[in-house]
C-alpha atoms as a PDB file:
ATOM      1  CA  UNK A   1      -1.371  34.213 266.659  1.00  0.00           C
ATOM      2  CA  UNK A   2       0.304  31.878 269.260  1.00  0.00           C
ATOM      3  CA  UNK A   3       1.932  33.684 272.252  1.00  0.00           C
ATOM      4  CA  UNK A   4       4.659  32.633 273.759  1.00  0.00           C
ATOM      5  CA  UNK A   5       4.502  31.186 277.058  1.00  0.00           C
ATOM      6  CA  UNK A   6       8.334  31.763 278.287  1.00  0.00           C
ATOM      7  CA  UNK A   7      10.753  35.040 277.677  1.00  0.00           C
ATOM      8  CA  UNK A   8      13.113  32.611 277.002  1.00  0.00           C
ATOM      9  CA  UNK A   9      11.152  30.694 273.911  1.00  0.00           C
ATOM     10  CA  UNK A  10      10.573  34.080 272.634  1.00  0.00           C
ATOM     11  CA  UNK A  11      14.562  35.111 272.582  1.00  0.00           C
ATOM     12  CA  UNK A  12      15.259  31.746 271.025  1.00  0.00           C
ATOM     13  CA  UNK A  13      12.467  32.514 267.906  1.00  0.00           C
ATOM     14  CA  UNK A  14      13.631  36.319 267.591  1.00  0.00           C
ATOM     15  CA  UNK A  15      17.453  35.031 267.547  1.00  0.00           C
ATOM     16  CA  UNK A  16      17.043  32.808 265.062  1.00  0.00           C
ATOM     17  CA  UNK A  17      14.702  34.416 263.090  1.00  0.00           C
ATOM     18  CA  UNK A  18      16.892  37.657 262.805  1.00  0.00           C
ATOM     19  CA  UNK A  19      19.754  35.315 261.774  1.00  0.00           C
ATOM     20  CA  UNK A  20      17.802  33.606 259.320  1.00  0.00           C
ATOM     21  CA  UNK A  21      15.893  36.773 258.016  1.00  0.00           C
ATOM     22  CA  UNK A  22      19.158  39.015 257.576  1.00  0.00           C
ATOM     23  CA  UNK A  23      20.618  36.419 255.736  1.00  0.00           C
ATOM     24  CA  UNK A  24      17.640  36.152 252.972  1.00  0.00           C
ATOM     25  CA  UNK A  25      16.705  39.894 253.003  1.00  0.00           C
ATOM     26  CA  UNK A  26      18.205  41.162 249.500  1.00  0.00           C
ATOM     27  CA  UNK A  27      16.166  44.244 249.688  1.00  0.00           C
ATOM     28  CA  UNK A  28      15.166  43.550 246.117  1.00  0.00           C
ATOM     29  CA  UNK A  29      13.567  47.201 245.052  1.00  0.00           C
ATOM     30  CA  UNK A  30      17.643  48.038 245.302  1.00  0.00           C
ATOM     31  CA  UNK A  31      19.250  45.366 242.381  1.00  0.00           C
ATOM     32  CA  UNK A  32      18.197  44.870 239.309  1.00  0.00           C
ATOM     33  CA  UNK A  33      16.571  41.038 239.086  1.00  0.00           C
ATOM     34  CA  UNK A  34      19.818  39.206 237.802  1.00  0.00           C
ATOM     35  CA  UNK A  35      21.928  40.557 240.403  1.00  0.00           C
ATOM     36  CA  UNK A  36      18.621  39.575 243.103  1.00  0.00           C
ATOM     37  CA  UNK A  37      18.726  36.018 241.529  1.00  0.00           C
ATOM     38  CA  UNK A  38      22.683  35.562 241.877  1.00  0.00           C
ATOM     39  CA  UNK A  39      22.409  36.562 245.407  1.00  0.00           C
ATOM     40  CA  UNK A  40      19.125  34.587 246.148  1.00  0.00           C
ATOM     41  CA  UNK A  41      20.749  31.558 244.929  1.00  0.00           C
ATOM     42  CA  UNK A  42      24.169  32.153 246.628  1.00  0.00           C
ATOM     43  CA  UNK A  43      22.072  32.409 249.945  1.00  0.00           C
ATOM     44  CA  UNK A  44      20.196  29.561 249.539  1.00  0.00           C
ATOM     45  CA  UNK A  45      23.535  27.934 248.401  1.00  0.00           C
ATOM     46  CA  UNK A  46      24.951  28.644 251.845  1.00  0.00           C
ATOM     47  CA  UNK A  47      22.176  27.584 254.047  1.00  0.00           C
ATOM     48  CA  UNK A  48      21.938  24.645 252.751  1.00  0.00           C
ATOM     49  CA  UNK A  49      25.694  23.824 253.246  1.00  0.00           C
ATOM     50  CA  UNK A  50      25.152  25.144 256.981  1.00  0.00           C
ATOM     51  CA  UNK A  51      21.850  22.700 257.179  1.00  0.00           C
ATOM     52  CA  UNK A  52      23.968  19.619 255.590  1.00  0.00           C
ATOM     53  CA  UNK A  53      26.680  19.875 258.521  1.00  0.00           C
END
């Protein structure tokens, strides 16, 4: 595994990935799979409008 070189790099990955993992984490074992699938695709749904602007 890589290692970051900087404190600051290493912020800047755990930020973002925190962001980005909280926002896909549905904790499936909790819904059934047609409730994980509506709110899979309404995530993806907004990520993609935040990656279009």
């Amino acid at each position: 595994m890589q290692r970051f070189r900087r404190m600051q790099s290493l912020q800047k990955f755990a930020a973002v990935h925190s962001s980005v993992y909280n926002h896909f984490n549905q904790e499936r074992s909790l819904t059934c799979r047609g409730t994980f699938k509506l709110t899979r695709a309404a995530a993806l749904a907004e990520w993609r409008e935040l990656g279009a602007a």
